[in-house]
Protein backbone atom coordinates (compact mmCIF):
# COMPACT_ATOMS: atom_id res chain seq x y z
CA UNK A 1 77.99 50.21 70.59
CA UNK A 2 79.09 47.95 73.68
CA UNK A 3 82.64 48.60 72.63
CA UNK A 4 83.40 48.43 76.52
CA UNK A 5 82.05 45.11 77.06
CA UNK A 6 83.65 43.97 74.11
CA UNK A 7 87.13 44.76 75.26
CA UNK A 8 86.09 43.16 79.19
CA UNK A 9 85.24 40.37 77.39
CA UNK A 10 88.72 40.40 75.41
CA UNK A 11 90.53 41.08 77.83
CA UNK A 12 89.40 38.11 80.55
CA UNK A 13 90.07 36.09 77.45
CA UNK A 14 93.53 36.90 77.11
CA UNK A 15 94.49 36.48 80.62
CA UNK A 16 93.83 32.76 80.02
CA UNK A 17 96.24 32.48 76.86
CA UNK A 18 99.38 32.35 78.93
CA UNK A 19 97.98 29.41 80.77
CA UNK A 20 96.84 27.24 77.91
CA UNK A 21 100.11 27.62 76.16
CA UNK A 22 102.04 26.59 79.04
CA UNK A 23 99.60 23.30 79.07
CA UNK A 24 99.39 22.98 75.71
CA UNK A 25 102.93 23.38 75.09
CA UNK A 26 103.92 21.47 78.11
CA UNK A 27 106.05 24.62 79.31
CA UNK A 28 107.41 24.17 82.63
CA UNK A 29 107.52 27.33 85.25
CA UNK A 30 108.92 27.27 88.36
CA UNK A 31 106.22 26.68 90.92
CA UNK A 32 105.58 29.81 92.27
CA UNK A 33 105.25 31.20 88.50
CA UNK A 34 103.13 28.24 87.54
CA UNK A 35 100.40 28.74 90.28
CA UNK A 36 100.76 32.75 89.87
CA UNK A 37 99.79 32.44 85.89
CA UNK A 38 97.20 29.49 86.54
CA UNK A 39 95.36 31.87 89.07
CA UNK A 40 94.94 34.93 86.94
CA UNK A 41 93.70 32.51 84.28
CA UNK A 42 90.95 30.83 87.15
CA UNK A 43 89.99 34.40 88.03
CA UNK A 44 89.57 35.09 84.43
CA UNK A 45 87.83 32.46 84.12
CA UNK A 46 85.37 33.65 87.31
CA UNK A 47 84.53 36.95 85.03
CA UNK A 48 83.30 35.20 82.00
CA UNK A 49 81.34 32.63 84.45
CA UNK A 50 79.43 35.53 86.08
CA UNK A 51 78.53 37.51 83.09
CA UNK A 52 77.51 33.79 81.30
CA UNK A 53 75.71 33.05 84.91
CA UNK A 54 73.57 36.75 84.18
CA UNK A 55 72.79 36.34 81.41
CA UNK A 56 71.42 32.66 81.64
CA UNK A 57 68.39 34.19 83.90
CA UNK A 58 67.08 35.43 80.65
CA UNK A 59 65.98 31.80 79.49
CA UNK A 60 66.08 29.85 83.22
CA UNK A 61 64.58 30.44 86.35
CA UNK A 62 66.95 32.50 88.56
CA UNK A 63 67.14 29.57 90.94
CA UNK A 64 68.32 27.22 88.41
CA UNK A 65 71.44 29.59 87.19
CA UNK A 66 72.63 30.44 90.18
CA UNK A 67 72.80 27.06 91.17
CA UNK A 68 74.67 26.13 87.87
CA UNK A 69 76.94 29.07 88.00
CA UNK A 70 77.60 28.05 91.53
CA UNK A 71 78.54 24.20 90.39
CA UNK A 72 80.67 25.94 87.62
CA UNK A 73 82.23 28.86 90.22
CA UNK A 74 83.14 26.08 93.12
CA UNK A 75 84.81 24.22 90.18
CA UNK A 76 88.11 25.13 91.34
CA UNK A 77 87.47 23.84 94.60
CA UNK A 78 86.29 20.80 93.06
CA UNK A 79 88.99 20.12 90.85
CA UNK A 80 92.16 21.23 93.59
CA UNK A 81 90.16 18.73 96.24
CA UNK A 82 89.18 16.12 94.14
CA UNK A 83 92.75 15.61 93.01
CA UNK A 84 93.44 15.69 96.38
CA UNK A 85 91.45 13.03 96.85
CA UNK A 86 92.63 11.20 93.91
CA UNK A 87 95.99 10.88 94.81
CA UNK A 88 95.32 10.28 98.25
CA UNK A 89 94.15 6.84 96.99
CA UNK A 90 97.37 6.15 94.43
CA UNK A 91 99.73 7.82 96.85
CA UNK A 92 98.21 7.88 100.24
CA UNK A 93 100.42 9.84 102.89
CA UNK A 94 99.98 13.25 103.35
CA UNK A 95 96.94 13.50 100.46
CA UNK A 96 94.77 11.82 102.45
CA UNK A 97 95.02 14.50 105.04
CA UNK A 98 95.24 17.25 102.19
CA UNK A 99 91.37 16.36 100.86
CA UNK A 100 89.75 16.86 103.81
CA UNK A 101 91.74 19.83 104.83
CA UNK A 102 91.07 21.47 101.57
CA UNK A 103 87.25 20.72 101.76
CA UNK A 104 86.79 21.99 105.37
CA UNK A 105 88.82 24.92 105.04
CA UNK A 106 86.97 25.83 101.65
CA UNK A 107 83.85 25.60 103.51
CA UNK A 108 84.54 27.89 106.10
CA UNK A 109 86.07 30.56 104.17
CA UNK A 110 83.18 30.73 102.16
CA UNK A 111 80.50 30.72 104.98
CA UNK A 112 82.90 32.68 107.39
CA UNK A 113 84.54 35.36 104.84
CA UNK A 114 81.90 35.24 101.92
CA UNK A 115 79.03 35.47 103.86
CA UNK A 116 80.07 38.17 106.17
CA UNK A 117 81.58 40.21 103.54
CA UNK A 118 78.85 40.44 101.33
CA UNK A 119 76.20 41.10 103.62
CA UNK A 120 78.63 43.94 104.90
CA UNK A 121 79.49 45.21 101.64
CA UNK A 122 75.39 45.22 100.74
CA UNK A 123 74.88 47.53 103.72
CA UNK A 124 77.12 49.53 103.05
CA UNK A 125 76.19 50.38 99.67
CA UNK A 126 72.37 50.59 100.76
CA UNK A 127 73.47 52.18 103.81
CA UNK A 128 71.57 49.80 106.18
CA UNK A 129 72.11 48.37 109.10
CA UNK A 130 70.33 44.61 107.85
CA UNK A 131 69.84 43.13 104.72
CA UNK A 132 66.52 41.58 103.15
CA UNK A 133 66.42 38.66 101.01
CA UNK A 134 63.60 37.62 99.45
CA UNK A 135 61.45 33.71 99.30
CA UNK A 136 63.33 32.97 96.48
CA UNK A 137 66.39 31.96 98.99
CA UNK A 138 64.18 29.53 101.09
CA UNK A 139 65.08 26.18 99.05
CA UNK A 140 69.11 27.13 99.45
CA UNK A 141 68.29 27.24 103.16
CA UNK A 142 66.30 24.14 103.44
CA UNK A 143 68.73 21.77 101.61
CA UNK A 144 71.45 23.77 103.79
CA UNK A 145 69.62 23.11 107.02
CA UNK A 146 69.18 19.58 105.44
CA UNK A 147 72.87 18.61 104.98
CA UNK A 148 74.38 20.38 107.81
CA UNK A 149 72.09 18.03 110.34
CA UNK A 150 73.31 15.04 108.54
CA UNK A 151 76.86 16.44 108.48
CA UNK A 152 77.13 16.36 112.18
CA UNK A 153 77.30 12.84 111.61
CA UNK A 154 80.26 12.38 109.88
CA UNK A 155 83.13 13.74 112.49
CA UNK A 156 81.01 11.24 114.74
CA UNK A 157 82.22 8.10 112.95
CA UNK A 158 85.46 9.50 111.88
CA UNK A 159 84.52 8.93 107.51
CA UNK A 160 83.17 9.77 104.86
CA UNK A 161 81.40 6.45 104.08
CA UNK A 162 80.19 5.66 100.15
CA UNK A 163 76.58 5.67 102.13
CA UNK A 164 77.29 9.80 103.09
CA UNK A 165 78.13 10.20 99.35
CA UNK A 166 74.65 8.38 98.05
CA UNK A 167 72.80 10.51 100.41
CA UNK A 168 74.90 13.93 100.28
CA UNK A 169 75.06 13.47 96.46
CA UNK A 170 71.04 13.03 96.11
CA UNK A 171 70.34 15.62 98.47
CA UNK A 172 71.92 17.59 95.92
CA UNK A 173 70.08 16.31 92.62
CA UNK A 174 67.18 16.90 94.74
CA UNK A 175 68.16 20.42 95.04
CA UNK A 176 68.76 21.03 91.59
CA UNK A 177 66.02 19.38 90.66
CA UNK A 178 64.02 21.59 92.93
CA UNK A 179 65.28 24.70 91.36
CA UNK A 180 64.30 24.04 87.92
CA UNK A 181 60.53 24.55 89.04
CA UNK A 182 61.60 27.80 90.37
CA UNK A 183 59.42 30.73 88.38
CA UNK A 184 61.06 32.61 85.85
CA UNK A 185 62.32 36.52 86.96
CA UNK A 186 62.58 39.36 84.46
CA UNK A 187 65.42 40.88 85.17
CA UNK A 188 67.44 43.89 83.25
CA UNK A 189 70.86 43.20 82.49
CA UNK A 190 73.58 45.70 82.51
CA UNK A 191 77.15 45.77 81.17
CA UNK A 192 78.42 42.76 79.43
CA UNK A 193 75.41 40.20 79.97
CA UNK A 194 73.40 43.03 78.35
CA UNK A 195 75.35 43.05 75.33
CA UNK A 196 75.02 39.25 75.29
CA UNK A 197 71.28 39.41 75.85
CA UNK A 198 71.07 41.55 72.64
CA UNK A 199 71.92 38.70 70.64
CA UNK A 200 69.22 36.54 68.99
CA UNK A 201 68.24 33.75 70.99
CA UNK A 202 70.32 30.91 69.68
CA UNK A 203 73.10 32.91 69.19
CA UNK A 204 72.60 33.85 73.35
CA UNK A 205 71.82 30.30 74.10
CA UNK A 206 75.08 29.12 72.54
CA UNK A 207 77.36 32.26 73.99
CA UNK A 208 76.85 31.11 77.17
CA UNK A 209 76.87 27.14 76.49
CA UNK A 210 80.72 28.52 75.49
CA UNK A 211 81.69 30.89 78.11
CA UNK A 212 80.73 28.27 80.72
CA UNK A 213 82.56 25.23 78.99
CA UNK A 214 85.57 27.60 78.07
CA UNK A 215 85.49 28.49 82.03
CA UNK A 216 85.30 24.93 82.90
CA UNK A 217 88.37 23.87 80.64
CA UNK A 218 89.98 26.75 82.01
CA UNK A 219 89.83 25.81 85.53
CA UNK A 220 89.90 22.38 84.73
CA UNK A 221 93.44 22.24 83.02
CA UNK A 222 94.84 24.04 86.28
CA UNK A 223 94.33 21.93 88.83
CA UNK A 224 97.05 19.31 89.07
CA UNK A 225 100.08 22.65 88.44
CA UNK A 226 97.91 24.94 90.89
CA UNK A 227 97.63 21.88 93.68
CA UNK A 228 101.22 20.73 93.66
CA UNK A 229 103.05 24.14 92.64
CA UNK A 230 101.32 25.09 96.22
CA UNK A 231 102.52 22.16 97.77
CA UNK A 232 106.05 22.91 96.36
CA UNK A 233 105.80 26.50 96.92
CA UNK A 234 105.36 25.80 100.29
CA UNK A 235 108.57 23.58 100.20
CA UNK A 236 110.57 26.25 98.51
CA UNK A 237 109.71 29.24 101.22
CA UNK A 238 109.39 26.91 104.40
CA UNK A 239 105.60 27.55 104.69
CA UNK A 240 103.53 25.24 106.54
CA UNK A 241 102.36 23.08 103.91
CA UNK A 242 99.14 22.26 105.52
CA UNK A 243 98.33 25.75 106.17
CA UNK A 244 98.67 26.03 102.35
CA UNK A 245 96.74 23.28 101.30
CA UNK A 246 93.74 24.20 104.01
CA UNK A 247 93.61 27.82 103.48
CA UNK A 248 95.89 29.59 100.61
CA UNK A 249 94.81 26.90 98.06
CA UNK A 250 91.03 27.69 98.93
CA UNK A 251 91.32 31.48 99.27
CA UNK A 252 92.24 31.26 95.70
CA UNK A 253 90.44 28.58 94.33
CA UNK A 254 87.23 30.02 95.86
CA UNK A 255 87.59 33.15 93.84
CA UNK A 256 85.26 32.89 91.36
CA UNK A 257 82.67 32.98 94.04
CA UNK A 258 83.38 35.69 95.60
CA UNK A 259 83.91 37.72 92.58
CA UNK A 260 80.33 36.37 90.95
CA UNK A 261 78.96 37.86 94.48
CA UNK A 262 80.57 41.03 94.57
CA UNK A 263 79.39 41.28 91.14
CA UNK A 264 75.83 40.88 91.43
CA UNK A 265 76.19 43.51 94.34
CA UNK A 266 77.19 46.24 92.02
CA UNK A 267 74.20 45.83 90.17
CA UNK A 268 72.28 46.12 93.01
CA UNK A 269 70.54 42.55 93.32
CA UNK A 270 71.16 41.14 97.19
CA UNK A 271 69.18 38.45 97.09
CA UNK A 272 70.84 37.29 93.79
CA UNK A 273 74.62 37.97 95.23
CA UNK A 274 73.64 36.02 98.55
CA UNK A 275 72.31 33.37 96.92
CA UNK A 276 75.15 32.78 95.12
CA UNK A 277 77.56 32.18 97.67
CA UNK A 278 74.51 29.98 99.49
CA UNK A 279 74.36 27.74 96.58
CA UNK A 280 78.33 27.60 95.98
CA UNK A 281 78.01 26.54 100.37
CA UNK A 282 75.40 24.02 99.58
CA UNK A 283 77.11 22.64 95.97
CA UNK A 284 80.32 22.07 98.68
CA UNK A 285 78.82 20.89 101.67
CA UNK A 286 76.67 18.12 99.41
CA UNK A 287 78.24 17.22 96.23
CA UNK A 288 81.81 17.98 96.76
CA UNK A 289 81.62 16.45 100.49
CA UNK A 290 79.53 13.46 98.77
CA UNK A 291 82.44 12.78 95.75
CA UNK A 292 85.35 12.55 98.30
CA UNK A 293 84.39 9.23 99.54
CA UNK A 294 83.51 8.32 95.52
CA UNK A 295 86.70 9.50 94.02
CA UNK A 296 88.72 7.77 96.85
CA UNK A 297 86.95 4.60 95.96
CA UNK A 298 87.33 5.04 92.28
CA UNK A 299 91.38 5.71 92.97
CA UNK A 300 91.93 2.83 95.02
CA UNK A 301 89.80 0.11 92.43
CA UNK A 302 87.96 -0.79 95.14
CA UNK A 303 84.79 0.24 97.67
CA UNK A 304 86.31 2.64 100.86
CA UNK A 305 85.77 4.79 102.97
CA UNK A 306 87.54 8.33 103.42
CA UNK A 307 89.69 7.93 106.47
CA UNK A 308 89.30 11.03 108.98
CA UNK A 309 92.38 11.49 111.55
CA UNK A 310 91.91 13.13 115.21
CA UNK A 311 92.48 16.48 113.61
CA UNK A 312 90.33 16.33 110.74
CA UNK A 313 87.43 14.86 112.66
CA UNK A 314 87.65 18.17 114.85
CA UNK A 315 87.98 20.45 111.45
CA UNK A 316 84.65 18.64 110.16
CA UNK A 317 82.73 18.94 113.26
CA UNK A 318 83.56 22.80 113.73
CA UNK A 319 82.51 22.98 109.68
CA UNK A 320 79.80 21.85 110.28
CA UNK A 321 79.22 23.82 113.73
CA UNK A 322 79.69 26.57 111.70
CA UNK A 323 77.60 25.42 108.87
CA UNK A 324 74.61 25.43 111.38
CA UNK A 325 74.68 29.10 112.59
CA UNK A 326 74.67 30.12 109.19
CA UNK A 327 71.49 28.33 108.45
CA UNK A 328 70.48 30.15 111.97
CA UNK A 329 71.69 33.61 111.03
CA UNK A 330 69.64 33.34 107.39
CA UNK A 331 66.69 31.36 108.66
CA UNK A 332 64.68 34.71 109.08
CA UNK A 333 65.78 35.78 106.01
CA UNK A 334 67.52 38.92 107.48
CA UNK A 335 71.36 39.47 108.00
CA UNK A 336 72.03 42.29 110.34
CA UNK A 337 75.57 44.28 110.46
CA UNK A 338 75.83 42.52 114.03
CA UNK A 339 75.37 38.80 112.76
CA UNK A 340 78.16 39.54 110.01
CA UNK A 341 80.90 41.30 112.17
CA UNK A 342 80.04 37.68 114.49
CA UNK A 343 80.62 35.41 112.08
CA UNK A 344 83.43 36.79 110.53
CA UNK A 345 84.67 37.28 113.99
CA UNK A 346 84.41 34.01 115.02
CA UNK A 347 85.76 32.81 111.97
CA UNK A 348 88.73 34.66 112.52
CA UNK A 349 88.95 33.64 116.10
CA UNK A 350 90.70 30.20 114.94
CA UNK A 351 93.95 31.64 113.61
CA UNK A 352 94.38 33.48 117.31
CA UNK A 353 95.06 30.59 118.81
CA UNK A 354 95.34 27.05 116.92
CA UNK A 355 94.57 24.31 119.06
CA UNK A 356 92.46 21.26 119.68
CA UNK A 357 90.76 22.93 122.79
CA UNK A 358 90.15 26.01 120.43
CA UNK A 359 88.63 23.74 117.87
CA UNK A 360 86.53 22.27 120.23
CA UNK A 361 85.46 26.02 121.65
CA UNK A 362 84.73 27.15 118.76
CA UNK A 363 82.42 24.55 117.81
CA UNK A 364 81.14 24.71 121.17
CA UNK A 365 80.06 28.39 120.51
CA UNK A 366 79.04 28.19 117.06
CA UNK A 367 76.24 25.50 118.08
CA UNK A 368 75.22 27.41 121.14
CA UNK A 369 74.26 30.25 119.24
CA UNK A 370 72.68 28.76 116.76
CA UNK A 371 70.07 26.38 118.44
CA UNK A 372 68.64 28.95 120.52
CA UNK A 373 68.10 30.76 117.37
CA UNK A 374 66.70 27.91 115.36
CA UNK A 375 64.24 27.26 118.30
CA UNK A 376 63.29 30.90 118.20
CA UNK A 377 62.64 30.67 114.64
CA UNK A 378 61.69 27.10 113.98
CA UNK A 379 58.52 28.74 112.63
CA UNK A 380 60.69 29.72 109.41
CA UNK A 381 61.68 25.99 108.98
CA UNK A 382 58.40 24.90 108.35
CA UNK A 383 57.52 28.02 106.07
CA UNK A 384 60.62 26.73 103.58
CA UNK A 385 59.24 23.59 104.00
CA UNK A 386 55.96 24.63 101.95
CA UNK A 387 57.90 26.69 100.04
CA UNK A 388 59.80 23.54 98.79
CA UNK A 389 56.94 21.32 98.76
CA UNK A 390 55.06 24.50 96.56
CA UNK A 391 57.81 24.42 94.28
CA UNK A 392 57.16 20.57 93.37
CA UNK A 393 53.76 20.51 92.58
């Protein structure tokens, strides 16, 4: 019985040996080799975090495991832009350029691509036209609605202060917070995560304690080969290496959310897949946005700020342009075929033509579309303010 899940288990497993060897054993690959065999082990890694995430809604409120599955799944992106960030302070040069570029760029690949290509994948295996999610989404849209508005900011002064990390960072604890007074769902697992839920309860309990730490230490001990084998990589085959760090580093390092999505879609929960990628966009655009300015500190011994050039000023602002019309597109708590083809469009849109005046266009458009929408719907604001303000009492 279960022998199937057994072997998926076994096999995601596996695919991680390679990896800890070569740390372990200190074996040195050429970098393209190194960040081939450290990604296979972070998608790995994804699988095991999205049956442990599943199967976690059995003993916490769905709210509350998504969002930890979604700290665990943007862990990756944590741990590439953090060290980033880190040596940005020992090194300076080109890192300091490298953690903002990695942050925006994972931002809008998960908003632009993740978004969109959920929702469209949902239709299409409901065969609708517009996806429904239900209240349960509301506080991921308030704190999103939240931290975009302040995040506007930011590109304004040209840093990321150690005063937009206290507030970013407790918006975020709020958040959480918030979730764990989310009601419990009953749910009924399928495939692996139903073989784990068969176990007693402390056995259960502890099976996921270890898939997620296993995951974490997984991830964790691939950062510093995965961030500079790109960086070399790029060297080797005369790529761009700020295309690499901005986009290819975050297109794989943002796996493990997109596979955790796609996964809840094939069992047919929406509102659960949605909300994953929601909380991995709000995790990113509060915590990971708030630690920059933290880590930087911490790396230099002393209190800074995160220096923003001209160009990364103009990525923030048209993340966080961006940022808003997905709070617009969601605030009604419908996503329409249209609104998905749009903002993967748009997101597209910036590789047609890379300049500053594009930048600025884009941002341009992304905000006009969204405020007349937020104005139409401001109604829905309030509603997920009660819904927050519910959830506390």
């Amino acid at each position: 019985m279960f022998l199937k899940e057994k072997i998926f288990i076994l096999i995601a497993v596996l695919a991680t040996i390679p990896w800890i060897f070569s740390f372990l054993l200190s074996i040195h690959h050429p970098p393209y080799l190194a960040t081939l065999i450290s990604g296979i082990a972070v998608v790995s890694a994804a699988f095991l975090l999205s049956w442990a995430a599943e199967t976690a809604e059995k003993d916490l409120p769905r709210s509350l495991s998504l969002a930890v599955v979604a700290i665990l799944a943007v862990l990756p992106e944590y741990a590439v832009d953090l060290y980033f960030t880190w040596m940005a302070g020992k090194v300076g040069g080109a890192y300091v350029h490298y953690a903002a570029a990695n942050m925006t760029g994972a931002n809008r690949l998960l908003l632009g691509v993740g978004w969109s290509l959920v929702a469209i994948l949902s239709m299409l295996k409901f065969r609708k036209r517009e996806i429904v999610l239900d209240e349960g989404i509301r506080l991921e849209f308030f704190i999103l609605f939240i931290a975009s508005l302040y995040c506007f900011l930011i590109p304004l002064k040209g840093y990321i202060s150690l005063v937009d990390s206290l507030v970013l960072i407790f918006i975020f604890i709020f958040y959480l917070y918030t979730a764990t007074k989310a009601k419990k769902e009953e749910f009924e697992a399928v495939g692996v995560p139903a073989y784990l839920c068969c176990f007693p309860a402390v056995k259960r309990r502890l099976s996921v304690i270890f898939l997620f730490i296993f995951s974490g230490f997984v991830i964790l001990i691939s950062v510093e080969a995965f961030a500079e084998g790109l960086i070399k990589t790029a060297r080797i085959f005369g790529i761009d290496e700020f295309l690499m760090v901005q986009w290819i580093a975050p297109l794989a390092s943002e796996s493990p959310e997109f596979i955790v999505a796609i996964y809840f879609i094939r069992r047919l929960r929406t509102t659960a897949s949605f909300n994953t990628l929601v909380s991995s966009k709000v995790n990113q655009w509060t915590l990971l946005v708030g630690c920059l300015a933290l880590i930087y500190s911490i790396s230099l011994g002393a209190p800074s700020s995160l220096p923003l050039d001209e160009r990364q000023k103009e990525e923030f602002l048209l993340t966080a342009a961006q940022s808003l019309l997905g709070v617009a597109i969601i605030i009604n708590l419908r996503f329409s075929f249209l609104e998905a083809i749009s903002l993967l469009t748009l997101f597209l849109l910036q590789f047609v033509y890379q300049s500053v005046e594009m930048r600025y266009l884009l941002s341009f458009a992304y905000i006009v579309l969204a405020v007349p929408i937020i104005i139409a719907h401001r109604s829905e604001i309030w509603r997920s303010y009660r819904y927050v303000v519910e959830l506390l009492r």
